[in-house]
Protein backbone atom coordinates (compact mmCIF):
# COMPACT_ATOMS: atom_id res chain seq x y z
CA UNK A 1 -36.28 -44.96 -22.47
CA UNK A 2 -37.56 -44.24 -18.94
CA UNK A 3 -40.66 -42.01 -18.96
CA UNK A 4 -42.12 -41.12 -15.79
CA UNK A 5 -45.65 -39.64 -16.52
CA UNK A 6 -46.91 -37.01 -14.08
CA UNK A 7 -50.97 -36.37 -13.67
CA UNK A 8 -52.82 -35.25 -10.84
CA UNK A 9 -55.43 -38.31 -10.96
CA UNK A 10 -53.66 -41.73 -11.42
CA UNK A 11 -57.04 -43.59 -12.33
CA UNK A 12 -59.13 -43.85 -15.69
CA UNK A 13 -61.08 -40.46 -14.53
CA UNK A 14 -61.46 -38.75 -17.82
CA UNK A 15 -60.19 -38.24 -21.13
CA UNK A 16 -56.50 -37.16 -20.33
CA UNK A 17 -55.94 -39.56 -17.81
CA UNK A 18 -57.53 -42.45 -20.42
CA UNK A 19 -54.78 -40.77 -22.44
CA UNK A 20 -51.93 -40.98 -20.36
CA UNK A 21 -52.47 -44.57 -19.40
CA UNK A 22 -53.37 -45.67 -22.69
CA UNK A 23 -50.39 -43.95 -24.00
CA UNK A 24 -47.74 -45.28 -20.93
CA UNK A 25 -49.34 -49.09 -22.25
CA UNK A 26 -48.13 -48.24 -25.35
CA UNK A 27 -44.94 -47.05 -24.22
CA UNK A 28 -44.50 -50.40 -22.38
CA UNK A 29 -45.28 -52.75 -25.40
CA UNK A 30 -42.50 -50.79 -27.20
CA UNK A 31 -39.85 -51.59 -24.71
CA UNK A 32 -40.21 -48.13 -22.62
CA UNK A 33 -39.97 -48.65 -18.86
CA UNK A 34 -42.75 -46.20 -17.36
CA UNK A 35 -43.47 -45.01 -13.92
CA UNK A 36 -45.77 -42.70 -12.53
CA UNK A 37 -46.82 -39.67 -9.66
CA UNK A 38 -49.39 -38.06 -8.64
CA UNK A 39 -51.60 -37.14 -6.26
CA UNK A 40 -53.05 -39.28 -3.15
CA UNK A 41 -56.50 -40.68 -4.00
CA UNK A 42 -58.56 -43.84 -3.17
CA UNK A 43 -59.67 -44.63 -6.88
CA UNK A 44 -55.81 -44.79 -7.91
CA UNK A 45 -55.09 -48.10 -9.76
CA UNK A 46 -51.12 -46.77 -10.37
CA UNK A 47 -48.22 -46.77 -7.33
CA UNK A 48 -47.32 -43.21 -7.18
CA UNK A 49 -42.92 -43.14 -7.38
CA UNK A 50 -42.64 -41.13 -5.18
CA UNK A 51 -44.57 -39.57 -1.56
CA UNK A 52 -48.07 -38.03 -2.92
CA UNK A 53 -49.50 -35.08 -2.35
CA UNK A 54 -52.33 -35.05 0.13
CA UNK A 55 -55.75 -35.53 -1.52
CA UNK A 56 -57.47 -32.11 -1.63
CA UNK A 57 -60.91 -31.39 -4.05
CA UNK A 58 -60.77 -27.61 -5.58
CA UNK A 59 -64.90 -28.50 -6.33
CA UNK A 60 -65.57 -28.23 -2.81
CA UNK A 61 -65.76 -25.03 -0.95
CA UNK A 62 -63.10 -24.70 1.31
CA UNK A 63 -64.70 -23.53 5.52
CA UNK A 64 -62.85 -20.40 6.70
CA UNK A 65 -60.42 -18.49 5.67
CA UNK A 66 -57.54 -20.74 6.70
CA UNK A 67 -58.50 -23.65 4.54
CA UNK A 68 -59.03 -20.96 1.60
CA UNK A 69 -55.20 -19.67 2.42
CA UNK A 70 -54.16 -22.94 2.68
CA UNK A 71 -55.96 -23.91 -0.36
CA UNK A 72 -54.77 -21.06 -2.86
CA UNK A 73 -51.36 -21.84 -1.44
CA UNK A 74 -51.30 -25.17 -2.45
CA UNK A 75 -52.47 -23.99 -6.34
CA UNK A 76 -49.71 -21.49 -6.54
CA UNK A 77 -46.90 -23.36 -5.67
CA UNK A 78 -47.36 -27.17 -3.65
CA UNK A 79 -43.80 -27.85 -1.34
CA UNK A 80 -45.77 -31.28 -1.02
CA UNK A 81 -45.77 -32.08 -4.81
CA UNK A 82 -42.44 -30.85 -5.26
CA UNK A 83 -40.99 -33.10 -2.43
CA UNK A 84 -42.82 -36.36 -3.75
CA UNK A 85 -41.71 -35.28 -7.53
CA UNK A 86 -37.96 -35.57 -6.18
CA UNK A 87 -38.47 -38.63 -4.70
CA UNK A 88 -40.03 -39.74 -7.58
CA UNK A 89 -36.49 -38.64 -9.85
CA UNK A 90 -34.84 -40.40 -7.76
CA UNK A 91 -36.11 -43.40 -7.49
CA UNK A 92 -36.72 -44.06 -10.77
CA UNK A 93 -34.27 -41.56 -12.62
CA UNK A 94 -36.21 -40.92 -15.88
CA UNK A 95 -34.90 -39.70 -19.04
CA UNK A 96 -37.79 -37.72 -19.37
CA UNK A 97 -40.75 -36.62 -17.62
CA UNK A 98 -44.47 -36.45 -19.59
CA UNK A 99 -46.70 -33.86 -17.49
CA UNK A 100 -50.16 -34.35 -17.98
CA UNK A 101 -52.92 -32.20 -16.12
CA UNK A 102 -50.56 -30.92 -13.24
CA UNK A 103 -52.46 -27.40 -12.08
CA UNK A 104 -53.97 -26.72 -8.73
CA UNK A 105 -53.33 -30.19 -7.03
CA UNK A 106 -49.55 -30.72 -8.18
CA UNK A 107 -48.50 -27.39 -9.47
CA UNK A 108 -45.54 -26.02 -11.05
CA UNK A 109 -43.35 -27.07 -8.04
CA UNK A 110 -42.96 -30.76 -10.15
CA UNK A 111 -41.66 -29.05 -13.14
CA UNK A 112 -39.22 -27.08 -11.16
CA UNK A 113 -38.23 -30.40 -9.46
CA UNK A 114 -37.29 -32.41 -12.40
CA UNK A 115 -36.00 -28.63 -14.13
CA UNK A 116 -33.48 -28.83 -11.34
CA UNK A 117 -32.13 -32.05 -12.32
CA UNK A 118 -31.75 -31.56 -15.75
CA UNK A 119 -34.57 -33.95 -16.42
CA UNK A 120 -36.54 -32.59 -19.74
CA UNK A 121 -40.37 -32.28 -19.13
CA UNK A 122 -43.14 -32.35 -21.92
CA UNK A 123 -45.83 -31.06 -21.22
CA UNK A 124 -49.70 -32.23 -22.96
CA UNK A 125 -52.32 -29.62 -22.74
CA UNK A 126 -55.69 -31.45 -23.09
CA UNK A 127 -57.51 -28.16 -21.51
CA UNK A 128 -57.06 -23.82 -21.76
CA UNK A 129 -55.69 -24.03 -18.28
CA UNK A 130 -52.28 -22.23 -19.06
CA UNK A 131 -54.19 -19.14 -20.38
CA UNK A 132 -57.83 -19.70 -19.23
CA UNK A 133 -58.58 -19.54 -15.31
CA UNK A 134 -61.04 -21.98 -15.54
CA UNK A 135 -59.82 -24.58 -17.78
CA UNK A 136 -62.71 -24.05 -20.34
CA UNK A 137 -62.77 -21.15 -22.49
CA UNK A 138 -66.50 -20.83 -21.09
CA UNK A 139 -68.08 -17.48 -19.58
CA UNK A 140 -71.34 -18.21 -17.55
CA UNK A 141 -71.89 -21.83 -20.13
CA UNK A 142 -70.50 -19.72 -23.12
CA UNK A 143 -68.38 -19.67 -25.49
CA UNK A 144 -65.62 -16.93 -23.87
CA UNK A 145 -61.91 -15.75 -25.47
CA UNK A 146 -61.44 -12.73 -22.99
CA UNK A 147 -58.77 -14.01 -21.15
CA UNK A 148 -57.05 -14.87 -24.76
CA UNK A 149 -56.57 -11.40 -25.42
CA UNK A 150 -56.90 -9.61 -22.31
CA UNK A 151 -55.16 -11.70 -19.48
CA UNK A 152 -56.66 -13.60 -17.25
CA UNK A 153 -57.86 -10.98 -14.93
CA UNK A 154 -60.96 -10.77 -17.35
CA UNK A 155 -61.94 -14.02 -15.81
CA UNK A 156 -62.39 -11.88 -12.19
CA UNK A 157 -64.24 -9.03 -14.29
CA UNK A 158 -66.77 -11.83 -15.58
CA UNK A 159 -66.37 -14.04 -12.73
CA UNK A 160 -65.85 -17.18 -14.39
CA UNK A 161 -65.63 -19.57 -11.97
CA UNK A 162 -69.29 -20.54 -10.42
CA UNK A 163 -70.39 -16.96 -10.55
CA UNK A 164 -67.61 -16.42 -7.69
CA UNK A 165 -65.86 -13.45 -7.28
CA UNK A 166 -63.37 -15.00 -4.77
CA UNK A 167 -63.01 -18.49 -6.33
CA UNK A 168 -62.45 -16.29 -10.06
CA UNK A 169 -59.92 -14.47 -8.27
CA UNK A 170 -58.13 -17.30 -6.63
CA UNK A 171 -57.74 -18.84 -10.66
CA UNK A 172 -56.80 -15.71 -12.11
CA UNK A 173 -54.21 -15.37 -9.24
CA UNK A 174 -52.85 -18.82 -9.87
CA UNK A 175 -52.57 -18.09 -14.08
CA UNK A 176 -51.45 -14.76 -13.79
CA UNK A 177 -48.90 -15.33 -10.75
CA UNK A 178 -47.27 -18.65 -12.15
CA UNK A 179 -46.89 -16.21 -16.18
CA UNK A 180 -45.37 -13.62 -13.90
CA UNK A 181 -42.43 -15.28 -12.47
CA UNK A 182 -41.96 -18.04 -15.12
CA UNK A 183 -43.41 -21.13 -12.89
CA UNK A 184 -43.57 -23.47 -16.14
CA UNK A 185 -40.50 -22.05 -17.68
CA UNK A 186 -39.07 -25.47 -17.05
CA UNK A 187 -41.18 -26.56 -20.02
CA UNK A 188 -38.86 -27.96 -22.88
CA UNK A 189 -42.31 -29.00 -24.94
CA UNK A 190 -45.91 -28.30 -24.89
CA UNK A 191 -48.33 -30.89 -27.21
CA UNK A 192 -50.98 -29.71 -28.36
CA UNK A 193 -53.24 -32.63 -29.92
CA UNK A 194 -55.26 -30.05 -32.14
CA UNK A 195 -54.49 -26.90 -33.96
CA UNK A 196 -57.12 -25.15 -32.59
CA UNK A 197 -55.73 -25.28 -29.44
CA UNK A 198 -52.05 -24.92 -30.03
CA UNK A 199 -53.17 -21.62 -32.13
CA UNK A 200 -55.44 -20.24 -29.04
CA UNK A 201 -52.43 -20.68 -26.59
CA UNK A 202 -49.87 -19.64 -29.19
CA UNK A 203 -52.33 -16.66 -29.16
CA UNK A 204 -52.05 -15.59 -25.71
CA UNK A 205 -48.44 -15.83 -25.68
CA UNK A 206 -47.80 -19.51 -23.76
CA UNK A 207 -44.75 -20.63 -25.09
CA UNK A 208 -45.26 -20.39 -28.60
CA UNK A 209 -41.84 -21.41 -30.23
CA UNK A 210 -42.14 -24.69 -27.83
CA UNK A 211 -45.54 -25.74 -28.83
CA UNK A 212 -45.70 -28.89 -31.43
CA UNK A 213 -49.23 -30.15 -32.72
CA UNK A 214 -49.30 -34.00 -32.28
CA UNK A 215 -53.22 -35.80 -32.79
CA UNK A 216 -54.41 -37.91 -29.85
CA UNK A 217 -54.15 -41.76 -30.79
CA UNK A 218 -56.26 -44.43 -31.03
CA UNK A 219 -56.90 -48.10 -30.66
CA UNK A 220 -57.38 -49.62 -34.58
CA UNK A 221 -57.66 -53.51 -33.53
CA UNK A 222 -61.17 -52.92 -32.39
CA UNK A 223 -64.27 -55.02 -33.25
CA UNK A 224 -66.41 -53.87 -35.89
CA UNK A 225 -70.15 -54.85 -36.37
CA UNK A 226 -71.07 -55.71 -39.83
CA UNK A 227 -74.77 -54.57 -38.80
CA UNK A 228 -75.66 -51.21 -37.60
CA UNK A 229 -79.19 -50.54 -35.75
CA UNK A 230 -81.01 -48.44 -37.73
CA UNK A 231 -82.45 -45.05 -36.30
CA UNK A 232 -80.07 -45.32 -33.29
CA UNK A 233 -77.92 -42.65 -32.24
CA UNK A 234 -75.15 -42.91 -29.42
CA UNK A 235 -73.53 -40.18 -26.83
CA UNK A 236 -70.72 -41.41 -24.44
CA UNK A 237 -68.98 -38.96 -22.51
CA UNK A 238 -69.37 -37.19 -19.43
CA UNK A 239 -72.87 -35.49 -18.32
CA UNK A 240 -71.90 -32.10 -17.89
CA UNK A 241 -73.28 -28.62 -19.17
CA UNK A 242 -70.60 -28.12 -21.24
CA UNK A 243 -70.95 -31.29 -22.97
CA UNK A 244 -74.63 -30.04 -24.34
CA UNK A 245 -76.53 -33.18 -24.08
CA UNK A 246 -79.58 -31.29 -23.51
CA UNK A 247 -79.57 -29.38 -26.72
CA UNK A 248 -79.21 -33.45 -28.54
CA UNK A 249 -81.98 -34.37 -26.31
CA UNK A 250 -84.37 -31.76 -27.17
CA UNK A 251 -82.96 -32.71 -30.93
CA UNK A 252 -83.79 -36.39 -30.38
CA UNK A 253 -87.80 -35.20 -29.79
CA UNK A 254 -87.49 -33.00 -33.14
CA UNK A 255 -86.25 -36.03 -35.24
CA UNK A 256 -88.51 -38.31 -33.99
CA UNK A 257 -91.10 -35.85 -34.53
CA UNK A 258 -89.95 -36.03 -38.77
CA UNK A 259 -89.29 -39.57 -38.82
CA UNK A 260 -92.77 -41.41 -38.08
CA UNK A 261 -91.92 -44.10 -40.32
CA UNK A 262 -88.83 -45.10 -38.12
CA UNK A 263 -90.71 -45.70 -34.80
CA UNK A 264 -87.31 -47.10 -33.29
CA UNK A 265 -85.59 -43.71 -33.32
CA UNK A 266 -83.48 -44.02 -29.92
CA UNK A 267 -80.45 -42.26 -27.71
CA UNK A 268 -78.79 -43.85 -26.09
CA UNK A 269 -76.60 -42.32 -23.58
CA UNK A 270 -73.43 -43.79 -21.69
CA UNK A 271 -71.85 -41.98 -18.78
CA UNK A 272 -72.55 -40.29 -15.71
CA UNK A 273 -72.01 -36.86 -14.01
CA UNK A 274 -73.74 -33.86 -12.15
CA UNK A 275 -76.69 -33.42 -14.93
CA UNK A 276 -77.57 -36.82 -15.10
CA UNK A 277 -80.79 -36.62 -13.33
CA UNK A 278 -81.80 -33.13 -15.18
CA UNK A 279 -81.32 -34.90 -18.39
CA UNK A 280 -83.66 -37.47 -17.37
CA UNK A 281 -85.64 -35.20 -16.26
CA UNK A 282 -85.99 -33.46 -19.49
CA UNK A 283 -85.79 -36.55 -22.08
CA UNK A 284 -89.29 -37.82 -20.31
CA UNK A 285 -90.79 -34.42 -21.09
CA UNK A 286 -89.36 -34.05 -24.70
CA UNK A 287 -88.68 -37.61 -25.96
CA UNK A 288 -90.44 -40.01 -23.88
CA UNK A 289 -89.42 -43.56 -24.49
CA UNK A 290 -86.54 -42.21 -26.96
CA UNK A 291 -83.59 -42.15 -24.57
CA UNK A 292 -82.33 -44.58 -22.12
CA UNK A 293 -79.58 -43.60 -19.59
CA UNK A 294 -77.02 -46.87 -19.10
CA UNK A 295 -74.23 -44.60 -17.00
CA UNK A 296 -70.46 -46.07 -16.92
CA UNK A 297 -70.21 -48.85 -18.75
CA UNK A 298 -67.35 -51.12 -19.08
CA UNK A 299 -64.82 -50.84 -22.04
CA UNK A 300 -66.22 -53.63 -23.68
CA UNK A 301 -69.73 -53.07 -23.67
CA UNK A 302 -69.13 -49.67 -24.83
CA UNK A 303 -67.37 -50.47 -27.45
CA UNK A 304 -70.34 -52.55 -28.86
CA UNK A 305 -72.79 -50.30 -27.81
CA UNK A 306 -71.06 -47.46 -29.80
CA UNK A 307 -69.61 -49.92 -32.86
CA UNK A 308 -73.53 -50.75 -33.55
CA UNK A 309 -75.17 -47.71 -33.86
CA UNK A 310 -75.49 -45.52 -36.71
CA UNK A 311 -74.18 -42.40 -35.58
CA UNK A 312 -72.28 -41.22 -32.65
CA UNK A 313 -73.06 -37.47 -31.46
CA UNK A 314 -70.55 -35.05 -29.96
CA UNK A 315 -72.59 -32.17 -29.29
CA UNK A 316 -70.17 -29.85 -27.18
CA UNK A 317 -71.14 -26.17 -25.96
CA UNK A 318 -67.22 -25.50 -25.49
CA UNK A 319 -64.48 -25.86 -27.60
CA UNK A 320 -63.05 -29.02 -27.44
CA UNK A 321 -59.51 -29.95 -27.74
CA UNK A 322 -59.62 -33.76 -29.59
CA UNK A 323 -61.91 -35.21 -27.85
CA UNK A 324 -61.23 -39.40 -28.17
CA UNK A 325 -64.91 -40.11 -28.27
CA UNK A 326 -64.72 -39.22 -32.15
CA UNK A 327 -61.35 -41.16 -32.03
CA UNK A 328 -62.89 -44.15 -30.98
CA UNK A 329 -66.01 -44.07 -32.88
CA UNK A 330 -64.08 -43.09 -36.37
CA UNK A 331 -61.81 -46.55 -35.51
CA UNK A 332 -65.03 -48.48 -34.97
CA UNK A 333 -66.89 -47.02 -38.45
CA UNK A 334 -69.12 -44.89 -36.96
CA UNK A 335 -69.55 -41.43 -38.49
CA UNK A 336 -70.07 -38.70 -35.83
CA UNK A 337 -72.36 -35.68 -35.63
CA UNK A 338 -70.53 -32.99 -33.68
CA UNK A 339 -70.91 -28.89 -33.30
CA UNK A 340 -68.52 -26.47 -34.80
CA UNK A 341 -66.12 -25.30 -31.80
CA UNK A 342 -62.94 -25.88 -31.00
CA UNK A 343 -61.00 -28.75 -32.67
CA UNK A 344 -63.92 -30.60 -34.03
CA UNK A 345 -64.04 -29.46 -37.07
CA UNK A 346 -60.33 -30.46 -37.49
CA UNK A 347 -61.94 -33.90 -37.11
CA UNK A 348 -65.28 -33.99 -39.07
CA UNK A 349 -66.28 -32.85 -41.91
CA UNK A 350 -69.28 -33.88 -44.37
CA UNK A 351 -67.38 -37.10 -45.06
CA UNK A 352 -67.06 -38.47 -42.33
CA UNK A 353 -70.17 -36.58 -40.33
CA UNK A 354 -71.59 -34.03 -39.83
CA UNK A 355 -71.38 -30.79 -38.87
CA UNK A 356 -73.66 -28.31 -36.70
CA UNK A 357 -74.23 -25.05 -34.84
CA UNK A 358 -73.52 -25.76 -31.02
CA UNK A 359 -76.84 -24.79 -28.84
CA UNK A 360 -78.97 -25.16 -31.83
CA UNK A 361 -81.60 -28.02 -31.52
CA UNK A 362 -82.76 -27.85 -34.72
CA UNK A 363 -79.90 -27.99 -37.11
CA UNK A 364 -79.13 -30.85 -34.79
CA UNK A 365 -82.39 -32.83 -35.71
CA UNK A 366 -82.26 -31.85 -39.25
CA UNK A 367 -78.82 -33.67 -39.35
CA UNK A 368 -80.08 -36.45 -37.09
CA UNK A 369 -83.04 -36.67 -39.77
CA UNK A 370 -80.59 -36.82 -42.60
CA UNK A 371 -78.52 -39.26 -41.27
CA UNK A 372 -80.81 -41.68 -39.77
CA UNK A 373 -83.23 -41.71 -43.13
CA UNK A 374 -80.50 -42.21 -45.19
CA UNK A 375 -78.12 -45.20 -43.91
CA UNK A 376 -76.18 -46.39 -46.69
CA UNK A 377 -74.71 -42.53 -46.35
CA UNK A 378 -74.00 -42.91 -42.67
CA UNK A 379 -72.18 -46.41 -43.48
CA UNK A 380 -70.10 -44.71 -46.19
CA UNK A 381 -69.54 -41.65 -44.15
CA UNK A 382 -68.52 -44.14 -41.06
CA UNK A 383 -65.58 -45.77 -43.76
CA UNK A 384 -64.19 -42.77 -44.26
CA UNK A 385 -63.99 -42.14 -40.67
CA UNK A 386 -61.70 -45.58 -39.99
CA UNK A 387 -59.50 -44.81 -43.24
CA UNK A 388 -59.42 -41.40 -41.31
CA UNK A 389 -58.46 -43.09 -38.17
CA UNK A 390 -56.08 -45.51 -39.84
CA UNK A 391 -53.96 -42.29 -41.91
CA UNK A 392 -54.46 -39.89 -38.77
CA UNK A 393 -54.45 -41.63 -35.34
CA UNK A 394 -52.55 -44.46 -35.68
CA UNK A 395 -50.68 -45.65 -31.89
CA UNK A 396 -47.68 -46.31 -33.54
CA UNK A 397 -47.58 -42.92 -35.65
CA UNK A 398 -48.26 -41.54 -32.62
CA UNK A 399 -45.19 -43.07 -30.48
CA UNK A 400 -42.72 -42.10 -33.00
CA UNK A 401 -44.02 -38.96 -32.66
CA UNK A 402 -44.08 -38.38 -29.22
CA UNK A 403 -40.07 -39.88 -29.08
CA UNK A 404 -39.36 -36.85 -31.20
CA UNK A 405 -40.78 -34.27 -29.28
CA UNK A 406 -38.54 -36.21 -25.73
CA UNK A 407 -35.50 -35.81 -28.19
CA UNK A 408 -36.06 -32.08 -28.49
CA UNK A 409 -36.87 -31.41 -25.23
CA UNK A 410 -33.73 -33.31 -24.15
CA UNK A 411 -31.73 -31.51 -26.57
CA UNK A 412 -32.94 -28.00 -25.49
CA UNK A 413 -32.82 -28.74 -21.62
């Protein structure tokens, strides 16, 4: 099978494009011929098939009103996407096309392009974007479901996106605009890797006869330390708000606080982003000497780093989709601590974690307490998490099906 795999970013950026290149590897080893497009970018390590799209950054403020026209134009509907996307087709003339995160830089125009040909597209939602303007389900760092079950105007009413009344109505336009006149129509399959968020779009009306539930995957031939450092507890992700670090900070400080007789209680915290320094910042002033920062690390040193701790911690104000941090630390034996939104609790439960109140610091630490005073638990907790991994999220459960989901979507286009 040919599979040409459409995504914005064509680099290891985050955790859908780790997906899709993880996944297109596994395609490969299978016998698959892949291919890929997307947009223009200087961190790409994948050949685009066809032409990209100029690189453009919807994080910056666009100067004057003709970049902002030019910009909103290019979200609604890119003629420079759709003429790479039928280059692409026709160069390498797949059997099926895999859309990943396509919105703003891309746009519908690719599934159009391939609609026109009679190529079937599947499409993997690892975000709200399809009903929620700003990707997150978040109002103002929030928990938010307006836009669920009032449209997506209600994301202008609250002004979502940075506090901006322009920039909220600009995303609402794009949402609202591309429902109106059936931009992803095209659409033979939507994956949703958790319930949660296959029910939320089913919810707000996005195709819900096409949607099919498929967990993410994940790597099972992974090394696994026969010792775990007590009292150590290990976040890797990105250092965002959403991703509440602070709130496992400020939890760190309160365990240490009941755990004098472990002096080597420790975070440690891999990744980067935009609150990086803040969280610095504020693990000096609440757990001095407990935390230590070691930003992007390679895959191999975060796999040890991870594999040899007692607990991994997914502390998320939002509501996550799947993330594959608890993926990767349930293959390595490592129970997880994460809150209660979104699709996590799909993933942990008290036998393979635990479980907590999102913003709340202290239910945090209590868990924190429980499961760094009490590690024989965490190591039983941490096998059921691999025999979880194993029956769950297994690549080549995963393939098969994936190939399913191309066969219907071939069969209905």
């Amino acid at each position: 099978m040919r599979v040409l795999h459409v995504n914005k970013f064509l680099h290891r950026r985050g955790g859908a494009e780790g997906y899709l290149l993880d996944l297109a590897a596994l395609q490969r080893a299978e016998g698959d011929e892949t291919a890929f497009f997307g947009m223009a970018h200087p961190d790409n390590d994948q050949e685009s098939a066809g032409t990209p799209p100029s690189y453009v950054a919807f994080d910056v403020a666009p100067s004057g009103p003709r970049a902002t026209a030019r910009v909103v134009g290019r979200m609604l509907w890119s003629r420079e996407a759709g003429r790479g996307m039928e280059e692409a087709l026709d160069a390498f003339r797949p059997d099926v096309v895999h859309a990943h995160n396509i919105y703003h830089q891309l746009s519908p125009s690719v599934v159009r392009a391939a609609a026109r040909r009679g190529v079937p597209v599947v499409l993997t939602m690892h975000d709200y974007k399809l009903a929620c303007p700003t990707y997150q389900l978040m109002d103002h760092g929030r928990p938010c479901t307006a836009c669920i079950t009032g449209g997506p105007w209600q994301a202008v009413k609250r002004r979502c996106k940075d506090g901006s009344l322009g920039a909220s109505t600009a995303a609402a336009l794009e949402v609202s605009l591309h429902r109106r006149l059936g931009a992803y129509d095209g659409l033979g399959r939507l994956i949703a890797p958790s319930r949660f968020l296959a029910d939320t779009m089913a919810a707000a009306g996005v195709y819900p006869d096409r949607i099919r539930v498929i967990p993410n995957f994940t790597e099972l031939d992974v090394p696994r330390p026969t010792v775990r450092a007590s009292g150590r507890a290990v976040y890797a992700g990105r250092l965002s708000s959403e991703k509440g670090v602070d709130t496992l900070i400020q939890a760190i400080g309160l365990a240490s606080a009941g755990l004098a007789d472990l002096p080597g209680v420790l975070l440690d915290v891999a990744g980067d982003g935009p609150e990086r320094g803040a969280l610095e910042s504020l693990a000096a002033d609440v757990a001095p000497g407990r935390v230590r920062f070691h930003g992007r690390l390679p895959r191999e040193a975060l796999v040890e780093l991870v594999g040899s701790a007692t607990l991994s911690a997914v502390p998320s104000r939002w509501h996550e989709n799947q993330p594959l941090a608890v993926l990767e630390s349930y293959a390595l034996g490592v129970p997880v601590l994460a809150t209660d939104l979104g699709g996590l609790p799909e993933m942990v439960d008290e036998t393979t974690g635990w479980v907590v109140p999102a913003d709340d610091p202290v239910a945090m630490a209590q868990a924190l307490h429980a499961a760094l005073r009490d590690p024989v638990e965490a190591v039983l907790r941490g096998k059921r998490a691999r025999r979880i991994a194993e029956e769950r999220h297994d690549p080549g459960r995963h393939l098969d099906a994936i190939r399913a989901v191309y066969e219907e979507a071939g069969a209905r286009t």
